[in-house]
C-alpha atoms as a PDB file:
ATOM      1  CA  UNK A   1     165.216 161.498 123.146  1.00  0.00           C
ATOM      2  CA  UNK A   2     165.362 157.721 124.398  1.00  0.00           C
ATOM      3  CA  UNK A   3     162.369 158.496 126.827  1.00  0.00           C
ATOM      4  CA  UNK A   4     164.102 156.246 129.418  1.00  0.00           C
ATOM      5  CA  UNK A   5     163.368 157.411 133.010  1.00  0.00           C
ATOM      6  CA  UNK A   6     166.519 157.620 134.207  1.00  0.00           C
ATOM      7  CA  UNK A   7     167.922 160.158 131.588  1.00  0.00           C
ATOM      8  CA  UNK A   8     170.497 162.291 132.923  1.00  0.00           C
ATOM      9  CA  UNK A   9     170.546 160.348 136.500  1.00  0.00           C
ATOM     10  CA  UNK A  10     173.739 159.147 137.987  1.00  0.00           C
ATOM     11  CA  UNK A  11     173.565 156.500 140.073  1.00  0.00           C
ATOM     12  CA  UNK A  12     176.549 155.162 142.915  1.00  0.00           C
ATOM     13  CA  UNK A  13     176.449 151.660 143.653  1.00  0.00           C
ATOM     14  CA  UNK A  14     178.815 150.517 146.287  1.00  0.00           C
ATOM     15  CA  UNK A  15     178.763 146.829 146.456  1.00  0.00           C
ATOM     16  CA  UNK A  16     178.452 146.988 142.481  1.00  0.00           C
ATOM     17  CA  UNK A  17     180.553 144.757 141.717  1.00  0.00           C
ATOM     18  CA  UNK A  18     178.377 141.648 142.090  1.00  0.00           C
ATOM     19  CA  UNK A  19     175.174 139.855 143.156  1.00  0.00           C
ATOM     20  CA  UNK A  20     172.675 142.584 144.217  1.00  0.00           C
ATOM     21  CA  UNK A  21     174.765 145.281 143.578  1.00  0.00           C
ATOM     22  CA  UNK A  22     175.434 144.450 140.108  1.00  0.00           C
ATOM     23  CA  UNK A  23     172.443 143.393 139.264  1.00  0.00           C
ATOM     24  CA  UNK A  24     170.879 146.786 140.304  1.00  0.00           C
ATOM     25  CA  UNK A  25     173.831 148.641 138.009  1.00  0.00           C
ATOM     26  CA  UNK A  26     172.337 146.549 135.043  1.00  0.00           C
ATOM     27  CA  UNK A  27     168.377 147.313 135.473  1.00  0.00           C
ATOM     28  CA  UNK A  28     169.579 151.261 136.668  1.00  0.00           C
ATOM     29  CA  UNK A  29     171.678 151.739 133.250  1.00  0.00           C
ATOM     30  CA  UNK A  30     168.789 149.990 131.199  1.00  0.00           C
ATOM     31  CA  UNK A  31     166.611 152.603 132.759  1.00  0.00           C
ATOM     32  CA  UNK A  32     169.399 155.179 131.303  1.00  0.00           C
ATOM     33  CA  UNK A  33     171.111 156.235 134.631  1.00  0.00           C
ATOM     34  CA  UNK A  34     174.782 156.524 134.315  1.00  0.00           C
ATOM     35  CA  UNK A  35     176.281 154.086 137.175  1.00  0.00           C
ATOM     36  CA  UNK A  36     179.173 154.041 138.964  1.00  0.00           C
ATOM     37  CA  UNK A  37     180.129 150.941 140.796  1.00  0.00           C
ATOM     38  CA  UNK A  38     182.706 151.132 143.706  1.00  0.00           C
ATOM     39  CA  UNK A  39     183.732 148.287 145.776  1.00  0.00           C
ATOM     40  CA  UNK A  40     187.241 146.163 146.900  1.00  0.00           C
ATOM     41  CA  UNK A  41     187.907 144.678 143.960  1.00  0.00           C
ATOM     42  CA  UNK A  42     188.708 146.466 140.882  1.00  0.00           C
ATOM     43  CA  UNK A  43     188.567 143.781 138.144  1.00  0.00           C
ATOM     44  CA  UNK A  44     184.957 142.398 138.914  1.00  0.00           C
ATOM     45  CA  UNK A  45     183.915 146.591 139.078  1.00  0.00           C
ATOM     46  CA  UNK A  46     185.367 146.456 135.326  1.00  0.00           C
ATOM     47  CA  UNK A  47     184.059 143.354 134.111  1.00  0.00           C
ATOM     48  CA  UNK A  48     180.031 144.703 135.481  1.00  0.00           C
ATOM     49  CA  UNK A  49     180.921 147.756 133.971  1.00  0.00           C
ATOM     50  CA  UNK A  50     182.020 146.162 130.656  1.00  0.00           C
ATOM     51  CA  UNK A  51     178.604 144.131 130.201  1.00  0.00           C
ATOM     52  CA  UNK A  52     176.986 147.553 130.887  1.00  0.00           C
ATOM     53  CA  UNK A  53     178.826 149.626 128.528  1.00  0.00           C
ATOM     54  CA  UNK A  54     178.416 146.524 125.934  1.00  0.00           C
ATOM     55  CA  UNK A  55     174.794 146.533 126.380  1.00  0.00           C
ATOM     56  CA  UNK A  56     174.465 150.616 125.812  1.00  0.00           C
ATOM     57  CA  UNK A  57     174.867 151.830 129.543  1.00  0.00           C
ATOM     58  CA  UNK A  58     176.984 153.988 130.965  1.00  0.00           C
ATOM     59  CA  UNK A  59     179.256 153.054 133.467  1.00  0.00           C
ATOM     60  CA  UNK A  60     182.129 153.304 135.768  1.00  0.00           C
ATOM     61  CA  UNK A  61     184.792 151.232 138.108  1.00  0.00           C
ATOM     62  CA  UNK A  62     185.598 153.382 141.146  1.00  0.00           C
ATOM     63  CA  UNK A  63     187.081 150.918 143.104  1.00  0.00           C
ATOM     64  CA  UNK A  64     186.301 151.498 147.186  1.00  0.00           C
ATOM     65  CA  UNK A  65     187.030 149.799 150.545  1.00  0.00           C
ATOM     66  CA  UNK A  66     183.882 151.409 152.545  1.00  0.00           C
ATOM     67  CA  UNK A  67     185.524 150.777 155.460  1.00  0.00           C
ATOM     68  CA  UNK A  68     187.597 153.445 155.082  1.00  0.00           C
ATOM     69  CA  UNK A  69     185.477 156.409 156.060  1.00  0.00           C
ATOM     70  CA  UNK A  70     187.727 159.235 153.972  1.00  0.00           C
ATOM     71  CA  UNK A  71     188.156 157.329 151.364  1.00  0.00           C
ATOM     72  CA  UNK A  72     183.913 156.753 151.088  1.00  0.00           C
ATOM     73  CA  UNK A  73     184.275 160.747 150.866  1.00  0.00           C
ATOM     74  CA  UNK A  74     186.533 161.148 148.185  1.00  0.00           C
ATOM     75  CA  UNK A  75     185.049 158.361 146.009  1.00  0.00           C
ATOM     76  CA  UNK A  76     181.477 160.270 146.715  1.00  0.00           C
ATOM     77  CA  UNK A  77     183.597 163.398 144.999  1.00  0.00           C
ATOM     78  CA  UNK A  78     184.825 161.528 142.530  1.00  0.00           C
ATOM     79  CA  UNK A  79     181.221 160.361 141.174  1.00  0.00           C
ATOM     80  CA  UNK A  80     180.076 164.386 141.016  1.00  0.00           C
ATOM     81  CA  UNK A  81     176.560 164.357 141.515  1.00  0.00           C
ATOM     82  CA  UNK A  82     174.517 161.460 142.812  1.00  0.00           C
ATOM     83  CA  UNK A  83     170.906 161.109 142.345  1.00  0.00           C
ATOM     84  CA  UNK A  84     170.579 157.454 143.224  1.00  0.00           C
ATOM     85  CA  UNK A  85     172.555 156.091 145.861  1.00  0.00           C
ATOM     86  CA  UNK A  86     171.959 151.907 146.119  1.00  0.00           C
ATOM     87  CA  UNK A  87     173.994 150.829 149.005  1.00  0.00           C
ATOM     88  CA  UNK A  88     174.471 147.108 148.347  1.00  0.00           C
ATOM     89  CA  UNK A  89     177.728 146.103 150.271  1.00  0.00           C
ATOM     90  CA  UNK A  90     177.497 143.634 152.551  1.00  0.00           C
ATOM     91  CA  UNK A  91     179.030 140.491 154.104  1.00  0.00           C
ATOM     92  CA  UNK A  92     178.768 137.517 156.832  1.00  0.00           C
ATOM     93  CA  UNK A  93     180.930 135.030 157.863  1.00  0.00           C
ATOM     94  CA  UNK A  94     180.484 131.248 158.132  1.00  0.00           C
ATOM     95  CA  UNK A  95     181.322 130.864 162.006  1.00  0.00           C
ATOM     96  CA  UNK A  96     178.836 133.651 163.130  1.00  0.00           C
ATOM     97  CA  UNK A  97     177.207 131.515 166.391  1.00  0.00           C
ATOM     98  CA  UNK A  98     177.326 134.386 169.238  1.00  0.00           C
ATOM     99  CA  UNK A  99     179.394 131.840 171.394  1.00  0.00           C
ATOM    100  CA  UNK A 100     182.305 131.550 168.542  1.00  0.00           C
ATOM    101  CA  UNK A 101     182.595 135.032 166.640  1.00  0.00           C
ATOM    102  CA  UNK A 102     185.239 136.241 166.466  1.00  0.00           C
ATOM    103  CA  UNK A 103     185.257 140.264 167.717  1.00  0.00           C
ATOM    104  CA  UNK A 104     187.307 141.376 164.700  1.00  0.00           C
ATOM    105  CA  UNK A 105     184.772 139.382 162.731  1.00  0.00           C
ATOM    106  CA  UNK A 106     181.593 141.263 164.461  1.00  0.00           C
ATOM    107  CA  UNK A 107     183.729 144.818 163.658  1.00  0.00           C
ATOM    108  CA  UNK A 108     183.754 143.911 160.095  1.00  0.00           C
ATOM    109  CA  UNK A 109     180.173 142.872 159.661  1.00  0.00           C
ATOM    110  CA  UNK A 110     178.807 145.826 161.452  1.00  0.00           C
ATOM    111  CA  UNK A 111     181.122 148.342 159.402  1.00  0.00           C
ATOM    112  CA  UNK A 112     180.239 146.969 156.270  1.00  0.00           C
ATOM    113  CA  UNK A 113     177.031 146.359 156.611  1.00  0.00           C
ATOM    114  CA  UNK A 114     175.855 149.513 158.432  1.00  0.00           C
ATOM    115  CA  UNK A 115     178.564 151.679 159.448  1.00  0.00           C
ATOM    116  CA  UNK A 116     179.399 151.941 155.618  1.00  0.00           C
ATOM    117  CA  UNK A 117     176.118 152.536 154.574  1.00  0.00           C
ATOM    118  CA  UNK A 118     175.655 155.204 157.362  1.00  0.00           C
ATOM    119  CA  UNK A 119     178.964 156.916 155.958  1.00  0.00           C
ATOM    120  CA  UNK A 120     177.919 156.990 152.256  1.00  0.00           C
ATOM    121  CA  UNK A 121     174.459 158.290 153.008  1.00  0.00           C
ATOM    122  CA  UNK A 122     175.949 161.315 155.074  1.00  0.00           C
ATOM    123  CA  UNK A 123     178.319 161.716 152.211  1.00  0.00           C
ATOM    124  CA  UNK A 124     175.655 162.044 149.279  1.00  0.00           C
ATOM    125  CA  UNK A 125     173.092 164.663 151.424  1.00  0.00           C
ATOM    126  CA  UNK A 126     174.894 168.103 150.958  1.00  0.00           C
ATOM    127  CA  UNK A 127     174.425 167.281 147.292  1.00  0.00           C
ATOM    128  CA  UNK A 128     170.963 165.880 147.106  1.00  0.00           C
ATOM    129  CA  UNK A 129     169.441 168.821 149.389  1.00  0.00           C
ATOM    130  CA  UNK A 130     171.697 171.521 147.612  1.00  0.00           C
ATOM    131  CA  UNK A 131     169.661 170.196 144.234  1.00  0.00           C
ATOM    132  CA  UNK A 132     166.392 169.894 146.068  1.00  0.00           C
ATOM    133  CA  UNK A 133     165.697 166.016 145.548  1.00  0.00           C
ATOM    134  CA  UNK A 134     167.627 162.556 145.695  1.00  0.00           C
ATOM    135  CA  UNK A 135     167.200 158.717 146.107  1.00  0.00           C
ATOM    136  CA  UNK A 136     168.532 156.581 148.570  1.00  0.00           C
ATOM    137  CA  UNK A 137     167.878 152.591 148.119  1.00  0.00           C
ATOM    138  CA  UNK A 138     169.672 150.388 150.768  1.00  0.00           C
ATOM    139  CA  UNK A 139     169.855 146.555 150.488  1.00  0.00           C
ATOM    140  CA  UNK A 140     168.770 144.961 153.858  1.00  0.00           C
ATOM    141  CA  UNK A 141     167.377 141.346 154.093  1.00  0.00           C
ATOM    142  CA  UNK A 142     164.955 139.377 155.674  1.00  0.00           C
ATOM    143  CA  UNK A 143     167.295 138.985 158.396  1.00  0.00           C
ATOM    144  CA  UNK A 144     166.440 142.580 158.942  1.00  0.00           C
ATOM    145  CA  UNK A 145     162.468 141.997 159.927  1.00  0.00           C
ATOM    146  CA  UNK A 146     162.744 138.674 161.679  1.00  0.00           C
ATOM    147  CA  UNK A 147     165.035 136.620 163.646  1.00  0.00           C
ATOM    148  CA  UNK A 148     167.146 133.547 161.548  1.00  0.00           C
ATOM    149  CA  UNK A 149     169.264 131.216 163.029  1.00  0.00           C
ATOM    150  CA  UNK A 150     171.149 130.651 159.943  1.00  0.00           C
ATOM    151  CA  UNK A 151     171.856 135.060 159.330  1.00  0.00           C
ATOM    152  CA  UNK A 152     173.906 134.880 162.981  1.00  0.00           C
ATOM    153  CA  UNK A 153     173.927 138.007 165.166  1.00  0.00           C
ATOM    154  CA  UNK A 154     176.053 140.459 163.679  1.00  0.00           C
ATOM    155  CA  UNK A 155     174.283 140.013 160.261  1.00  0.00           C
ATOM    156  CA  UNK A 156     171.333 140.013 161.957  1.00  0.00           C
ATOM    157  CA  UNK A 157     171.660 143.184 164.237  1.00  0.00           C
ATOM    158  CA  UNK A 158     173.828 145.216 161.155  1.00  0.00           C
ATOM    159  CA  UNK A 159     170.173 144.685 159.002  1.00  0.00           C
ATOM    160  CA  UNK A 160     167.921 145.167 161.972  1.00  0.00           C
ATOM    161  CA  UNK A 161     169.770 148.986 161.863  1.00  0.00           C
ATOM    162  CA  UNK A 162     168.972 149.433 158.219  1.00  0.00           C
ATOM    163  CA  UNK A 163     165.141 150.107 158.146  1.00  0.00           C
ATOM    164  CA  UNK A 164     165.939 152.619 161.093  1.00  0.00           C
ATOM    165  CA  UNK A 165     168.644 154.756 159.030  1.00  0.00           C
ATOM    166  CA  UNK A 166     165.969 154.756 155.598  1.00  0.00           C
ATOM    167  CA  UNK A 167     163.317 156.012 158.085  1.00  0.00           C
ATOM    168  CA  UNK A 168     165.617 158.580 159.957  1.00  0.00           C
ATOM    169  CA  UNK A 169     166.253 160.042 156.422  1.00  0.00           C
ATOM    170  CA  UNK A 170     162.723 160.031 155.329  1.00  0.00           C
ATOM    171  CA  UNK A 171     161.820 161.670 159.001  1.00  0.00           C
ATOM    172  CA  UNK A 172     164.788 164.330 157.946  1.00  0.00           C
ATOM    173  CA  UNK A 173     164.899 164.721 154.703  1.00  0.00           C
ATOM    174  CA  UNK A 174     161.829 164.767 153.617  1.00  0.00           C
ATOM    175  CA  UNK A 175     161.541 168.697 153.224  1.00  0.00           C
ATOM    176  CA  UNK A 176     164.583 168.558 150.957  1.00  0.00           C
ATOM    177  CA  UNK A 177     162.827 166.411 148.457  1.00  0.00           C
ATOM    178  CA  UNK A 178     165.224 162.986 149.701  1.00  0.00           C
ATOM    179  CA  UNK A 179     163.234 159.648 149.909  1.00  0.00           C
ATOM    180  CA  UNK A 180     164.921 156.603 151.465  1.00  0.00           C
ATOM    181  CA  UNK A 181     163.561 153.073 150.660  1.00  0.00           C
ATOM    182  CA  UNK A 182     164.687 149.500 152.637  1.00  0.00           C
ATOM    183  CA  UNK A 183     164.540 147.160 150.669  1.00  0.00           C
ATOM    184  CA  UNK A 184     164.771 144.068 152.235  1.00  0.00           C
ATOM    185  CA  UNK A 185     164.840 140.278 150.175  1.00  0.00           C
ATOM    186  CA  UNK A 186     164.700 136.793 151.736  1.00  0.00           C
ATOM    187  CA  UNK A 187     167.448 134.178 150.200  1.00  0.00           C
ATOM    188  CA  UNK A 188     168.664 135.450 146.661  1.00  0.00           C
ATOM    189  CA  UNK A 189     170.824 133.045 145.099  1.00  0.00           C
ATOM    190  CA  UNK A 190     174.322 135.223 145.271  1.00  0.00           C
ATOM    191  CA  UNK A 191     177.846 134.060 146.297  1.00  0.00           C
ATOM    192  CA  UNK A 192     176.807 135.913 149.821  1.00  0.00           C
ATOM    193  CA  UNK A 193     175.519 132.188 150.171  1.00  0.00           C
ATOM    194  CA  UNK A 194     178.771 130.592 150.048  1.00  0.00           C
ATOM    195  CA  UNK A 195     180.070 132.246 153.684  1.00  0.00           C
ATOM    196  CA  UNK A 196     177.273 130.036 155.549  1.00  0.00           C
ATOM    197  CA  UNK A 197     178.524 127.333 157.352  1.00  0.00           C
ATOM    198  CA  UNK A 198     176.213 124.860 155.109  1.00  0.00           C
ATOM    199  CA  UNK A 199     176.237 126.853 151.708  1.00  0.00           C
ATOM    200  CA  UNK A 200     173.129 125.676 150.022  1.00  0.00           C
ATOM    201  CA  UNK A 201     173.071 123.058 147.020  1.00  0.00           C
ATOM    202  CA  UNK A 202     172.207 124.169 143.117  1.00  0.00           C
ATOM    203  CA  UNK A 203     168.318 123.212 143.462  1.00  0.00           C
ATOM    204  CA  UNK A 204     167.564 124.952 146.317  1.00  0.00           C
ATOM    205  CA  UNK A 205     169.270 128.091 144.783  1.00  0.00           C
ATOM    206  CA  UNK A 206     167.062 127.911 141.277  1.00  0.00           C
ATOM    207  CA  UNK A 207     164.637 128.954 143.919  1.00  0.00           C
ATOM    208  CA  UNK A 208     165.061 131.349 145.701  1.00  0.00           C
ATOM    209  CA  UNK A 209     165.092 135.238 144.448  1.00  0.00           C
ATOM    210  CA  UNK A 210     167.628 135.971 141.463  1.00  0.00           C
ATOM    211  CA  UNK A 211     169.839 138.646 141.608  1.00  0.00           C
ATOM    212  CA  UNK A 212     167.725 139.878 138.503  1.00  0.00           C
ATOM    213  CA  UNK A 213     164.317 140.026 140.789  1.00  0.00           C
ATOM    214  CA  UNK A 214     165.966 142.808 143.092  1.00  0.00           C
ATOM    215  CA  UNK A 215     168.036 144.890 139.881  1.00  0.00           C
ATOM    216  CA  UNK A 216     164.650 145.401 138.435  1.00  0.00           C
ATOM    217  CA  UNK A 217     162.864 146.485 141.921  1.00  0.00           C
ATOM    218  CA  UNK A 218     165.223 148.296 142.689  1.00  0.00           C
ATOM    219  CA  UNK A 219     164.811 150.163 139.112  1.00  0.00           C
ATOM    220  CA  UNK A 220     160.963 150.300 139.973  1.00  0.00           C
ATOM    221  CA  UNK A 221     161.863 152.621 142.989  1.00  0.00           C
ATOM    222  CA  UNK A 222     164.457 154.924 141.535  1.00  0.00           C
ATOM    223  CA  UNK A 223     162.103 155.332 138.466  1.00  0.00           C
ATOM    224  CA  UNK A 224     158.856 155.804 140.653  1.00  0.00           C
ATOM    225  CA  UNK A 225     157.671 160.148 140.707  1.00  0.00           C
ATOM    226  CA  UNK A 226     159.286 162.410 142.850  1.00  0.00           C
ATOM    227  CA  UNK A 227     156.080 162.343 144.905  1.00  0.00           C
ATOM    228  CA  UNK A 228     156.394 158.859 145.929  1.00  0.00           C
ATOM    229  CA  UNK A 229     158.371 157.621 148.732  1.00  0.00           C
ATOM    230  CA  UNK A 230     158.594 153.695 148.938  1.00  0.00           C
ATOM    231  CA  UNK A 231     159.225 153.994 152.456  1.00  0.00           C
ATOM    232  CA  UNK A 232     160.080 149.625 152.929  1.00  0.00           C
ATOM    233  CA  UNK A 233     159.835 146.712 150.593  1.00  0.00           C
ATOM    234  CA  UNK A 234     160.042 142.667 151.693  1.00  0.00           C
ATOM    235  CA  UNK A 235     160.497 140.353 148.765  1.00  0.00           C
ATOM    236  CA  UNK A 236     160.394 136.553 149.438  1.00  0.00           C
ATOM    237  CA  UNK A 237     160.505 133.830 147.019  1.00  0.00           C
ATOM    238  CA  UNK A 238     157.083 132.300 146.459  1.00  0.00           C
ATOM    239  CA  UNK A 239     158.520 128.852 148.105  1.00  0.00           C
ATOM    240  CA  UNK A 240     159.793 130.597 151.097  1.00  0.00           C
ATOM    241  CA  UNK A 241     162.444 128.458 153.124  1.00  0.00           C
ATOM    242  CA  UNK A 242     161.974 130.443 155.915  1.00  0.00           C
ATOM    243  CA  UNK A 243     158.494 129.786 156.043  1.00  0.00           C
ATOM    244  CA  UNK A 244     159.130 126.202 155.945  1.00  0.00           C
ATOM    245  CA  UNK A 245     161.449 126.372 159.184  1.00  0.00           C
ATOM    246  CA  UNK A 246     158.817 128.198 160.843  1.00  0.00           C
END
């Protein structure tokens, strides 16, 4: 026996297929979970699923448009039994002032960034209660706690949401042995970055949080006993921009 804590887990990812997500597929399958990474694009599912298998893991492209609400269904069918879900998806466009977004553009950001995550939870419950115990990590963001100017209003209200769905499932499911966890980082350097109007320079990305940082704290969570329920995390940087505009 490898003694790694994740033996036997399996682990769905959407939003695996880069930044955050893939990052958390990495540390997950080093802690021996089998992962399964769905998102839009098929190719950079495989290529995070290629380092993984190349590095010992376990892994698998189940490509995924989580817009699509039967489709989130199916791919939850697909995957068989999930102990971990890690709902990483998430996007924001660079003209997001209130005055200027476009309503097609608010849609997308709110279906993505909650409405998806709302639609894969409710897909992975029958199966964690029906086993008596499950995992459910979702990737907010500082936007979520405080008002930015720079996250815009859609981003901002879609990971405002976020803490409220982890706590509605720890209120609920709590007696079936599921535990919900927010976590929620400040700037990571990820191409999420590159849809601001004013995408930040090299520098100022060496230091912010690395994709790495969140894959292995999100690992911490999944890993941590039964008993414990991590109920909200904030990670920051220790030179905190935000701070700094404050």
């Amino acid at each position: 026996m490898s003694g790694k804590p994740l033996d036997g887990k399996t682990a769905w990812i959407p939003g695996g297929g880069s930044g955050l997500g893939a990052a958390s597929a990495e540390a997950l399958a080093r802690a021996g979970a089998r992962v399964v990474l769905s998102g839009r694009r098929r190719d950079a599912l495989e290529r995070v699923a290629a380092r993984i298998i190349a590095d010992g893991g376990a892994a698998e492209a189940l490509p995924l448009d989580v817009l699509d609400r039967p489709a989130i269904a199916a791919a939850a069918a697909a995957t068989g039994p999930v102990d971990i879900l890690v709902y990483c998806s998430g996007m924001n466009v660079p003209d997001r002032a209130l005055e200027r977004l476009d309503g097609a553009d608010w849609e997308r950001i709110i279906g993505v960034n909650l409405n998806g995550a709302a639609h894969c939870v409710q897909s992975v419950l029958p199966g964690m209660r029906a086993r008596g115990g499950g995992t459910v990590i979702v990737i907010s963001s500082w936007a979520g706690q405080r008002m930015e100017r720079v996250a815009g209003g859609a981003y901002s209200a879609s990971k405002h949401a976020l803490p409220a769905l982890c706590e509605t499932i720890n209120i609920e499911e709590a007696p079936h042995g599921i535990r919900a966890t927010c976590l929620m980082p400040a700037e990571a350097a990820t191409d999420v970055l590159d849809s601001r109007p004013n995408p930040p320079p090299a520098e100022a990305r060496a230091r912010m949080l690395q994709p790495c940082d969140i894959g292995d704290m999100v690992a911490f969570v999944a890993s941590a006993p039964a008993r414990v329920c991590v109920n909200r995390i904030v990670m920051s940087p220790l030179a905190n921009a935000f701070y700094a505009e404050g």
